[in-house]
N, C-alpha and C. Protein backbone atom coordinates (compact mmCIF):
# COMPACT_ATOMS: atom_id res chain seq x y z
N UNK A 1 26.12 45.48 -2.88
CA UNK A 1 27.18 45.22 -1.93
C UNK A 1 28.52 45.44 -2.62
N UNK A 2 29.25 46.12 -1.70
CA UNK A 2 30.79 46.00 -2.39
C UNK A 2 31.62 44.80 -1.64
N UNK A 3 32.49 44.71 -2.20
CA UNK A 3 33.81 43.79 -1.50
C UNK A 3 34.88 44.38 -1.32
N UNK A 4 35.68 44.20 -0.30
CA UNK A 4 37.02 45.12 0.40
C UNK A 4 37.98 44.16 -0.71
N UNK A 5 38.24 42.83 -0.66
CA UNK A 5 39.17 42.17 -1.12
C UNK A 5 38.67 40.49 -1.65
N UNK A 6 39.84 39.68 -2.33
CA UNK A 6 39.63 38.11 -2.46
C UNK A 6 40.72 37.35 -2.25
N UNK A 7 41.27 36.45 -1.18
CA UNK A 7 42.29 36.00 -1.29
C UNK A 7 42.14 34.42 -1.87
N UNK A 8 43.04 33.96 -2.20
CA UNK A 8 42.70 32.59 -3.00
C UNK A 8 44.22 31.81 -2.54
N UNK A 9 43.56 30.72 -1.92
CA UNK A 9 44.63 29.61 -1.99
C UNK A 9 45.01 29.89 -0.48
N UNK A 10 44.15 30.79 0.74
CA UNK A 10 44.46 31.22 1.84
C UNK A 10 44.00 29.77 3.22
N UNK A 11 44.81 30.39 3.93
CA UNK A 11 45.03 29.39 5.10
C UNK A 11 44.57 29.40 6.31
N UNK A 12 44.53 31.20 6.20
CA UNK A 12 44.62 31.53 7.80
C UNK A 12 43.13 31.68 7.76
N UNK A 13 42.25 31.54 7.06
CA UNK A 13 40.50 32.28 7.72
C UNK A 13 39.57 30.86 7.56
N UNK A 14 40.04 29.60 8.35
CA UNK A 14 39.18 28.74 7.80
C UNK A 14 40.18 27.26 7.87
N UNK A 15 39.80 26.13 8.20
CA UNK A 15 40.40 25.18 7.57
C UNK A 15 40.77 24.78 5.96
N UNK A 16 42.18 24.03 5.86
CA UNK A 16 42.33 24.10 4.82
C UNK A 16 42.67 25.23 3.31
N UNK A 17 42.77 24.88 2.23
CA UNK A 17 43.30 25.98 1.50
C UNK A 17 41.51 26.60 1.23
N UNK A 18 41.44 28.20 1.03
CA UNK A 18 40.18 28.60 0.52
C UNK A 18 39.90 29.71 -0.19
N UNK A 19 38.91 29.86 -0.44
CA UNK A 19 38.62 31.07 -1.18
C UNK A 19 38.43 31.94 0.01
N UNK A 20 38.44 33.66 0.27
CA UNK A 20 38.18 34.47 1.26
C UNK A 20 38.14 35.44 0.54
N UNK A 21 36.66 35.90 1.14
CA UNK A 21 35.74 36.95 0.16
C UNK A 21 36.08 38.03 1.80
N UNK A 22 36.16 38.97 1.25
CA UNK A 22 36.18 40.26 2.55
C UNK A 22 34.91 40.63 1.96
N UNK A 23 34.08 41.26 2.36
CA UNK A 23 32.94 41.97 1.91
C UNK A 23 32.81 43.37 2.83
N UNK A 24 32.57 44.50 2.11
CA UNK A 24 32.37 45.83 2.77
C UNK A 24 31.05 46.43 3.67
N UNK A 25 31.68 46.78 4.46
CA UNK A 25 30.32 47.27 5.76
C UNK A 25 30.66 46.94 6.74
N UNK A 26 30.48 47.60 8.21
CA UNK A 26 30.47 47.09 8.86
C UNK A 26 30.30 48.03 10.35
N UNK A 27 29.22 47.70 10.96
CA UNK A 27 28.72 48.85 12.39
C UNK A 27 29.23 48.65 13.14
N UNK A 28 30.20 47.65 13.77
CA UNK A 28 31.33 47.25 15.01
C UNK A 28 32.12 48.08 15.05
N UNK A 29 32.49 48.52 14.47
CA UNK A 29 33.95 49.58 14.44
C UNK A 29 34.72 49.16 15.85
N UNK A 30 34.93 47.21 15.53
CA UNK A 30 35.66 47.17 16.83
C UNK A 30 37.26 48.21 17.11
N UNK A 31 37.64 48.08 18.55
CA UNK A 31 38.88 48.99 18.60
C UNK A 31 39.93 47.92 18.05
N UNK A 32 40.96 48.37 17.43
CA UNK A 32 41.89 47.33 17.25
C UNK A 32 41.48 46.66 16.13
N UNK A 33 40.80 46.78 15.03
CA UNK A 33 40.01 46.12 14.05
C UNK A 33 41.46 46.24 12.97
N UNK A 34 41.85 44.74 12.54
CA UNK A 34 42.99 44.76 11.54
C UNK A 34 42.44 44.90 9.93
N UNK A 35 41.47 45.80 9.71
CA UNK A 35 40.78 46.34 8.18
C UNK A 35 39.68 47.31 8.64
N UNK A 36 39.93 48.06 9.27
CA UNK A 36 38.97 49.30 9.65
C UNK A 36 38.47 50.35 8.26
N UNK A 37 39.09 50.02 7.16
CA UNK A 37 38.92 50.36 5.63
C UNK A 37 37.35 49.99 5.66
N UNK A 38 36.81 48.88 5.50
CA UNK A 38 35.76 48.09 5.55
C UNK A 38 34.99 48.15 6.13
N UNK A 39 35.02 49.09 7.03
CA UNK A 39 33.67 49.49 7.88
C UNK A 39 32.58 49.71 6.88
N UNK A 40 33.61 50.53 5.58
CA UNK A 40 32.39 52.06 4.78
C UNK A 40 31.93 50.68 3.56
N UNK A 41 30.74 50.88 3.90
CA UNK A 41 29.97 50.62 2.82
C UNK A 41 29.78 50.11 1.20
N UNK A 42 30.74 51.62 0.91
CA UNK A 42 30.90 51.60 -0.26
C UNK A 42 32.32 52.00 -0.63
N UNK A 43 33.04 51.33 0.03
CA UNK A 43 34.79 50.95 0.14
C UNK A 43 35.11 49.63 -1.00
N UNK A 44 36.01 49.81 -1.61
CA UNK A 44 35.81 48.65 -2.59
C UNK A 44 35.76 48.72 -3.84
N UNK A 45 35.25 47.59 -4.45
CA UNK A 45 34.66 47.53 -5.79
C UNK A 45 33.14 46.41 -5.87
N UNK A 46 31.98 46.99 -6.86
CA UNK A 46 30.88 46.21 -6.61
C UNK A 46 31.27 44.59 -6.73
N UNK A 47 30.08 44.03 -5.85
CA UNK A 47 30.42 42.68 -5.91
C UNK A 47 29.30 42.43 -6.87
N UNK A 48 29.91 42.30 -8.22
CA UNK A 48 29.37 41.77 -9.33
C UNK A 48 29.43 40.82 -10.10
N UNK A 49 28.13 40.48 -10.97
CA UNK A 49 28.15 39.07 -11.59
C UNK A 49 30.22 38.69 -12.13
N UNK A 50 30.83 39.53 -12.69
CA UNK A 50 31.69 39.26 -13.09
C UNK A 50 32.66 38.31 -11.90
N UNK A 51 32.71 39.03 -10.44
CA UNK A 51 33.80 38.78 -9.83
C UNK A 51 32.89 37.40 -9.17
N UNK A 52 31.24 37.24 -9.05
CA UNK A 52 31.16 36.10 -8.53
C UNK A 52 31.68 35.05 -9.31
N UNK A 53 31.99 34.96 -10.30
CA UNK A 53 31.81 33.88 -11.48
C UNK A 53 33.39 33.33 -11.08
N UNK A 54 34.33 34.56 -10.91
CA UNK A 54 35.75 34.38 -10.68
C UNK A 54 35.78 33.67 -9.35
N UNK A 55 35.00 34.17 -8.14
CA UNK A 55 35.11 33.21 -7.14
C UNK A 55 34.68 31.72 -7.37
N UNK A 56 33.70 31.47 -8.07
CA UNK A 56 33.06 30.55 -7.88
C UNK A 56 33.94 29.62 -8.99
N UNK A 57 34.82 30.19 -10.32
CA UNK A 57 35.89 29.18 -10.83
C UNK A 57 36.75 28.90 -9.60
N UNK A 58 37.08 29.79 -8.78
CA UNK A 58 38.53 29.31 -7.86
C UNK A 58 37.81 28.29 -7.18
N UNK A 59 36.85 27.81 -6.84
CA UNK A 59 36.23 26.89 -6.40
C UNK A 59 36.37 25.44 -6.83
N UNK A 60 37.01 25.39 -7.98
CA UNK A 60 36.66 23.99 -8.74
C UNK A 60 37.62 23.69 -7.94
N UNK A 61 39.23 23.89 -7.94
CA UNK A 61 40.11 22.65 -7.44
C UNK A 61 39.90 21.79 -6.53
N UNK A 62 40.41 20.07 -6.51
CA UNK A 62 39.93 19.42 -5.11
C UNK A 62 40.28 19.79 -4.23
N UNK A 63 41.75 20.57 -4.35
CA UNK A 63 42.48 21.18 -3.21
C UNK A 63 42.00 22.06 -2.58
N UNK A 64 40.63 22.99 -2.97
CA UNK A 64 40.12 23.63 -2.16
C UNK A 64 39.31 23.60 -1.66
N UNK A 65 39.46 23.34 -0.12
CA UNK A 65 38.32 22.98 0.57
C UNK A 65 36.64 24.10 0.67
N UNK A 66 36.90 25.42 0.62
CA UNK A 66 35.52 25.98 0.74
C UNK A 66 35.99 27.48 0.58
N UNK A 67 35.18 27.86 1.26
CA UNK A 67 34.55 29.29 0.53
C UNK A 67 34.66 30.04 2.37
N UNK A 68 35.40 31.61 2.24
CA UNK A 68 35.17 31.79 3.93
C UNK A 68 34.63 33.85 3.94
N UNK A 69 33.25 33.71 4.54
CA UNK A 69 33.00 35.14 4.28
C UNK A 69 33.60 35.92 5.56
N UNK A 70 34.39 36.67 5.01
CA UNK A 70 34.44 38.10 6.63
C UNK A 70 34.30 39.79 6.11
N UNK A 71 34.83 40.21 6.37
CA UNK A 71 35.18 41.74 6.11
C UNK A 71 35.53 42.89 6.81
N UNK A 72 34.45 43.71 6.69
CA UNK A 72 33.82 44.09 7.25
C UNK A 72 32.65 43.04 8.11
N UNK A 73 31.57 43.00 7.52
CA UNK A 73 30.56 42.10 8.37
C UNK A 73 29.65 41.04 7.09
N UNK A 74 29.70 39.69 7.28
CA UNK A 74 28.73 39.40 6.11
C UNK A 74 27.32 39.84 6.86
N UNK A 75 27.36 39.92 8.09
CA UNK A 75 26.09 39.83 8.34
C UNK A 75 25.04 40.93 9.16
N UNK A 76 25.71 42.29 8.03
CA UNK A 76 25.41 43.41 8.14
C UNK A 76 24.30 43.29 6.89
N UNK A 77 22.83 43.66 7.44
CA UNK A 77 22.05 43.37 6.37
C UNK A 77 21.91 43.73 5.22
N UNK A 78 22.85 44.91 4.86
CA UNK A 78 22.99 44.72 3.51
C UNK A 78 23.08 43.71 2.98
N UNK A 79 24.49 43.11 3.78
CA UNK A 79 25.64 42.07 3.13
C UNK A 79 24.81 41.08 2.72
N UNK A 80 24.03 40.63 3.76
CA UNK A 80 22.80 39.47 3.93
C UNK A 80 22.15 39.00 2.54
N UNK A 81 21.65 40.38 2.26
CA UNK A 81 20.84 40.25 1.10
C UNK A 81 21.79 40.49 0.00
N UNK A 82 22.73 40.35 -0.57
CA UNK A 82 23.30 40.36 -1.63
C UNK A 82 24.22 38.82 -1.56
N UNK A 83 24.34 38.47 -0.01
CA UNK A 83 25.26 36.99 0.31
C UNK A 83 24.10 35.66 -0.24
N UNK A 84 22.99 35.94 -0.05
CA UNK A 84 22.55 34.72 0.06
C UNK A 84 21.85 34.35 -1.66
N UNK A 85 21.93 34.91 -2.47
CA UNK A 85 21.51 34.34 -3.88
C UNK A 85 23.09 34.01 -4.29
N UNK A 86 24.07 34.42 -3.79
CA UNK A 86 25.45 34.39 -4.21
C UNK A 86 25.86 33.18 -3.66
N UNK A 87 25.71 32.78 -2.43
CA UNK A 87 25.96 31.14 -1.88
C UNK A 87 25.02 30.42 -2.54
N UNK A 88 23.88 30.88 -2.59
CA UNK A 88 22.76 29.68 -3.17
C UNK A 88 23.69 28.87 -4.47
N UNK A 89 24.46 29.63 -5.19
CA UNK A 89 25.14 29.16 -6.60
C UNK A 89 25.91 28.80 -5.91
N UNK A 90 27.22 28.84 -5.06
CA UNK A 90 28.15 27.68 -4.22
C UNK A 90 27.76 26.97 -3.64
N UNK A 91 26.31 26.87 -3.46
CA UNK A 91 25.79 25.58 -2.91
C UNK A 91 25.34 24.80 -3.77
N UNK A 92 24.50 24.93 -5.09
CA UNK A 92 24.40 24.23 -5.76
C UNK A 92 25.58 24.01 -7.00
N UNK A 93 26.62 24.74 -7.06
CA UNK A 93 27.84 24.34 -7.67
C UNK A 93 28.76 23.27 -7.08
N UNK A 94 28.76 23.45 -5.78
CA UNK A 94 29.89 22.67 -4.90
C UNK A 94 29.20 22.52 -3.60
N UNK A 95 28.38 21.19 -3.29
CA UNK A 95 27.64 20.90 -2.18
C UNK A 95 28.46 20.81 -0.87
N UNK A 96 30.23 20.05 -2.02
CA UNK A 96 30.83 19.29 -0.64
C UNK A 96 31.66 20.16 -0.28
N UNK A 97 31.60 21.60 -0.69
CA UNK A 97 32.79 22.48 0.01
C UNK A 97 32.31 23.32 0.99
N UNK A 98 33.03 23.51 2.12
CA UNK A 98 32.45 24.31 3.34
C UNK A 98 32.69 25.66 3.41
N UNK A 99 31.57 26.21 4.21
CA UNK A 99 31.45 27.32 4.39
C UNK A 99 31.69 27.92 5.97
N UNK A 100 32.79 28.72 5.91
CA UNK A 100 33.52 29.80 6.90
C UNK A 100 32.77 31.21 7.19
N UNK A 101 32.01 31.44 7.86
CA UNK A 101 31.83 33.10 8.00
C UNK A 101 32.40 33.74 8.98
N UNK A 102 33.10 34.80 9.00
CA UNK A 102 33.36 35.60 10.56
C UNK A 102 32.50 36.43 11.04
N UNK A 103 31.74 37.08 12.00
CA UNK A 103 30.90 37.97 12.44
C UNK A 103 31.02 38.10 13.63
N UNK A 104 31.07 39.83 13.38
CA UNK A 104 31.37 40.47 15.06
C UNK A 104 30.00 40.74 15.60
N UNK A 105 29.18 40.18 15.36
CA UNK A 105 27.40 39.75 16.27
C UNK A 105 27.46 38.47 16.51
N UNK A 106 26.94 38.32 17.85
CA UNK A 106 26.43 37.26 18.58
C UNK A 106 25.71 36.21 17.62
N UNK A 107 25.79 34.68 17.56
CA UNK A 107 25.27 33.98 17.22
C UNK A 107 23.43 34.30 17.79
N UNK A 108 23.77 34.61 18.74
CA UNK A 108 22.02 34.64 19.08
C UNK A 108 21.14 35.95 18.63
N UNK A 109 22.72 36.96 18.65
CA UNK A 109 21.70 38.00 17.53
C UNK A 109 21.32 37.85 16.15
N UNK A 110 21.54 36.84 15.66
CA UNK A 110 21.55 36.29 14.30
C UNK A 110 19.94 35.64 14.27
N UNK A 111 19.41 35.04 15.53
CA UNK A 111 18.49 34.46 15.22
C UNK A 111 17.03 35.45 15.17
N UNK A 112 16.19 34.89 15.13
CA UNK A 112 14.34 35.07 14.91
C UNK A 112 14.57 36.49 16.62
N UNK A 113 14.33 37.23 15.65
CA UNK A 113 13.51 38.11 17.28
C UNK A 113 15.23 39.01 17.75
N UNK A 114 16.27 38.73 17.14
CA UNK A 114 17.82 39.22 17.57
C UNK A 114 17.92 40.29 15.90
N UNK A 115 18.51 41.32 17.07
CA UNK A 115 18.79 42.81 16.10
C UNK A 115 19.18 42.38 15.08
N UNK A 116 19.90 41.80 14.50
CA UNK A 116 20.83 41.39 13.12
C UNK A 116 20.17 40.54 12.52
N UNK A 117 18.60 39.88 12.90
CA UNK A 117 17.70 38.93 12.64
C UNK A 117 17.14 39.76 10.56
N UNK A 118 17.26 38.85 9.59
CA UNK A 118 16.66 39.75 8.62
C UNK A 118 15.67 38.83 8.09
N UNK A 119 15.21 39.31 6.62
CA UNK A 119 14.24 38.05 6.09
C UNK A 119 15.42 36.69 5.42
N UNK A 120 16.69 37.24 5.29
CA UNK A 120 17.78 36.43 4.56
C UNK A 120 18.64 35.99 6.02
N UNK A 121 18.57 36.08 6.99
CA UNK A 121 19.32 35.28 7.81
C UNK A 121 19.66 33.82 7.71
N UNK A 122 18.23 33.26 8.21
CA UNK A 122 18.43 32.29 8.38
C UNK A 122 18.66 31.45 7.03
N UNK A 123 18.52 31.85 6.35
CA UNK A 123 18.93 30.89 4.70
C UNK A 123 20.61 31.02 5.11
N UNK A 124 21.09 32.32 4.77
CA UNK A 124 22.57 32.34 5.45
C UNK A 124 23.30 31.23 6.16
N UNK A 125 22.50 31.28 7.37
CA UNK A 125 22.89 30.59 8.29
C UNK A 125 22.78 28.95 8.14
N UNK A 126 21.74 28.64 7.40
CA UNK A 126 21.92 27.71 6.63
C UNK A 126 22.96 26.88 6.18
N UNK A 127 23.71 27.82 5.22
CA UNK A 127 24.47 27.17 3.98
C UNK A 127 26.01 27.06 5.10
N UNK A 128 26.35 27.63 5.97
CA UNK A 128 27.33 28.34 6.93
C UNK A 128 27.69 26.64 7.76
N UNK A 129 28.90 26.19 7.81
CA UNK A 129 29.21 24.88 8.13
C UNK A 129 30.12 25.47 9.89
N UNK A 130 30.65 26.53 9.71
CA UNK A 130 31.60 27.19 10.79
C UNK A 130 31.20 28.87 10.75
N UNK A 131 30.69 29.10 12.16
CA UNK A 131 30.67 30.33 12.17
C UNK A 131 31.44 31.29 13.08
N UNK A 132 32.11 32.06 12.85
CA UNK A 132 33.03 32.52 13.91
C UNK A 132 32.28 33.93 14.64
N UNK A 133 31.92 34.03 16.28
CA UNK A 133 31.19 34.91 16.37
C UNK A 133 31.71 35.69 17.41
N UNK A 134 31.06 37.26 17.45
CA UNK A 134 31.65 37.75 18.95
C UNK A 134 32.60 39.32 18.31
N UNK A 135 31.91 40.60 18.75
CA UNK A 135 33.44 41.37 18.46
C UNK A 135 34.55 41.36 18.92
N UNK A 136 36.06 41.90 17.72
CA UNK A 136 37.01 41.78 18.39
C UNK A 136 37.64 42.37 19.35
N UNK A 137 37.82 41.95 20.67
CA UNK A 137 38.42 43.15 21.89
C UNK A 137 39.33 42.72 22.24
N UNK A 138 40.24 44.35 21.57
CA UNK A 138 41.51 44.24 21.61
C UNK A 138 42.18 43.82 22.90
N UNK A 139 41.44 44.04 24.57
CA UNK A 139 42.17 43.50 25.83
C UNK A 139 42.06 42.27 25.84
N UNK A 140 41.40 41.33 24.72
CA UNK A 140 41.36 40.26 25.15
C UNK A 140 42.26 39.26 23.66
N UNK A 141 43.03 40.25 22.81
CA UNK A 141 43.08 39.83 21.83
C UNK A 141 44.44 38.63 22.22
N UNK A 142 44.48 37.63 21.25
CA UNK A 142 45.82 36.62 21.57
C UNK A 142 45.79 35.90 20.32
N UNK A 143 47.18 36.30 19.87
CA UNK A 143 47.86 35.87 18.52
C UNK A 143 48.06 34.23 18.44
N UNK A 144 47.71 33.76 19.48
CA UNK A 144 48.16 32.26 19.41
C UNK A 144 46.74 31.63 19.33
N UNK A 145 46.07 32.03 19.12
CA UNK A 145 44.62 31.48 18.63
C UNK A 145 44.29 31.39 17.58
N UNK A 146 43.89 30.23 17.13
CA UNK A 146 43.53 29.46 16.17
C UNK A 146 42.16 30.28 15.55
N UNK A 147 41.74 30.69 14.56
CA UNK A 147 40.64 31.18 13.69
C UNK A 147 39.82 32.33 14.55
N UNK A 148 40.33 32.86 15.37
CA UNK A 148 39.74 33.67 16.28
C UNK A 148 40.91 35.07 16.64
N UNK A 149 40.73 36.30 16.47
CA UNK A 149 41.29 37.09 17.11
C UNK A 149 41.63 37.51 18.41
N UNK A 150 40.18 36.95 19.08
CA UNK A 150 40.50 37.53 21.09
C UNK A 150 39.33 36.65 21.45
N UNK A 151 40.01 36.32 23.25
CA UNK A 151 39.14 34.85 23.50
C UNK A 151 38.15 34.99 23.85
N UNK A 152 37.23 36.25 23.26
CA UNK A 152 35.46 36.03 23.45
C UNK A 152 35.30 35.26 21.91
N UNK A 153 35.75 35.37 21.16
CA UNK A 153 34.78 35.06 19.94
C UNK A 153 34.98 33.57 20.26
N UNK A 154 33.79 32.94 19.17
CA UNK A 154 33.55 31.41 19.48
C UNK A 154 33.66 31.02 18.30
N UNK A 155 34.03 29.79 18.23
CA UNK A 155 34.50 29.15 16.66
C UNK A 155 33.31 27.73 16.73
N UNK A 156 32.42 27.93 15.96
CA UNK A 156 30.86 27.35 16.08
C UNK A 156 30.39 26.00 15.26
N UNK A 157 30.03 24.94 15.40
CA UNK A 157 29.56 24.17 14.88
C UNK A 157 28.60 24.12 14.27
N UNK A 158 28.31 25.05 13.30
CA UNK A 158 26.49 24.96 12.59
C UNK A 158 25.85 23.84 12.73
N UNK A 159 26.72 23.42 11.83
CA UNK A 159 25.66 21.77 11.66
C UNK A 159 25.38 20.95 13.18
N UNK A 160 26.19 20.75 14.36
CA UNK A 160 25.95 20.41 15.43
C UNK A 160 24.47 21.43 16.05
N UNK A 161 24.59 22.79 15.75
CA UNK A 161 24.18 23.80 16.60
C UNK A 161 22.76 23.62 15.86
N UNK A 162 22.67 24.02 14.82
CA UNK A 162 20.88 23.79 14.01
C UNK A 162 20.30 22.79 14.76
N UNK A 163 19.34 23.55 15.09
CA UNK A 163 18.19 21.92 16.18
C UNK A 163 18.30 21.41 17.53
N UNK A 164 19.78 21.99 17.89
CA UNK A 164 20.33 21.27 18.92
C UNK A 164 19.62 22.05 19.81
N UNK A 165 19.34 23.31 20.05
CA UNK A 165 19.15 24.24 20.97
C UNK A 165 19.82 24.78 21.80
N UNK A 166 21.49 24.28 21.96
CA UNK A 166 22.58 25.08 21.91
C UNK A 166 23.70 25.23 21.39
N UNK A 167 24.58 26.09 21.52
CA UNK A 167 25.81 26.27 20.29
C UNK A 167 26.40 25.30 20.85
N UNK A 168 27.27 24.66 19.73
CA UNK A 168 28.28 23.58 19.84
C UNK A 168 29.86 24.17 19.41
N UNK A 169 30.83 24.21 20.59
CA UNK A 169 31.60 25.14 20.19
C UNK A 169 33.00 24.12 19.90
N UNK A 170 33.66 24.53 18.83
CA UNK A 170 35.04 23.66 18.77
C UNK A 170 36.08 24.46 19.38
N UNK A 171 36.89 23.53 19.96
CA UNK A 171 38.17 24.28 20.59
C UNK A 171 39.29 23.59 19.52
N UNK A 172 40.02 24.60 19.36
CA UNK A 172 41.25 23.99 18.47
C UNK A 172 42.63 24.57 19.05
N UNK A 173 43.94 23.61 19.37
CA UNK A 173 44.82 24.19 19.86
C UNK A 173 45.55 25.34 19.63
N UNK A 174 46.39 25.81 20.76
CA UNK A 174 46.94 27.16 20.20
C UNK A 174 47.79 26.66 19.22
N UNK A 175 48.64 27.98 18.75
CA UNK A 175 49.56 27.38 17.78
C UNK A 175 50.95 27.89 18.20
């Protein structure tokens, strides 16, 4: 897997201050996409032992609340399988910091039997505390929304949603 970018100490992709991993790939090629760079694959630089180690120091401060994947797509199956031995170590490094993903697939395509379904999904989905889902469309896009680009995507409660048997969605005010 490559990575598009890392921002550190960021605000806007997630509650709180965080780490934000962009990761490269991505088959949406929504219209209006603000990093259309990141579609390709192999855009970037590898996401290697070196640069996990660097994310996973920016991790120590108390001030930072968690860790937030987008990009292109984490949950383009490449991404999948290179994301989930890489959280397994932010999960057992830092239990109490949360995890942000963005993805332009349906929460329900994510599951057992849904196109984007892999053998590494559901571990993913797992470790994932907020999931932001839905592509972005640009007729519906609105700047005054909170962790979301345009008002299809849904800003998701994992931990409510696991078990429940339906999504649990948070609304958070405009700004």
């Amino acid at each position: 897997m490559n990575y598009a970018g890392i921002k550190y100490c960021d605000i806007a992709n997630g509650l709180g201050c965080r780490t934000v991993l962009f990761v490269s790939g991505c088959r949406n090629h929504c219209k209006g996409c603000f990093q259309p760079q990141t579609w390709e694959f192999d855009y970037g630089e590898p996401f290697d032992e070196q640069i996990q180690n660097e994310i996973l120091d920016s991790l120590a401060p108390a001030y930072v609340q968690g860790i937030t994947l987008l990009g292109g797509d984490p949950f383009e199956e490449e991404n999948q399988e290179a994301l989930v031995p890489f959280m397994r170590r932010v999960k057992e490094r830092y239990p109490n910091k949360d995890v942000w993903a963005y993805t332009g697939y349906l929460y329900e395509e994510l599951l057992a039997n849904g196109r984007k379904h892999t053998e590494y999904t559901d571990e993913l989905l797992s470790m994932i505390d907020i999931l932001v889902d839905g592509p972005f469309i640009e007729e519906q896009k609105d700047i005054t929304l909170k962790f979301k680009g345009s008002a299809n995507q849904r800003v998701i409660d994992m931990k409510k949603t696991r078990g429940a048997g339906e999504v649990s969605i948070l609304e958070f005010t405009k700004i």
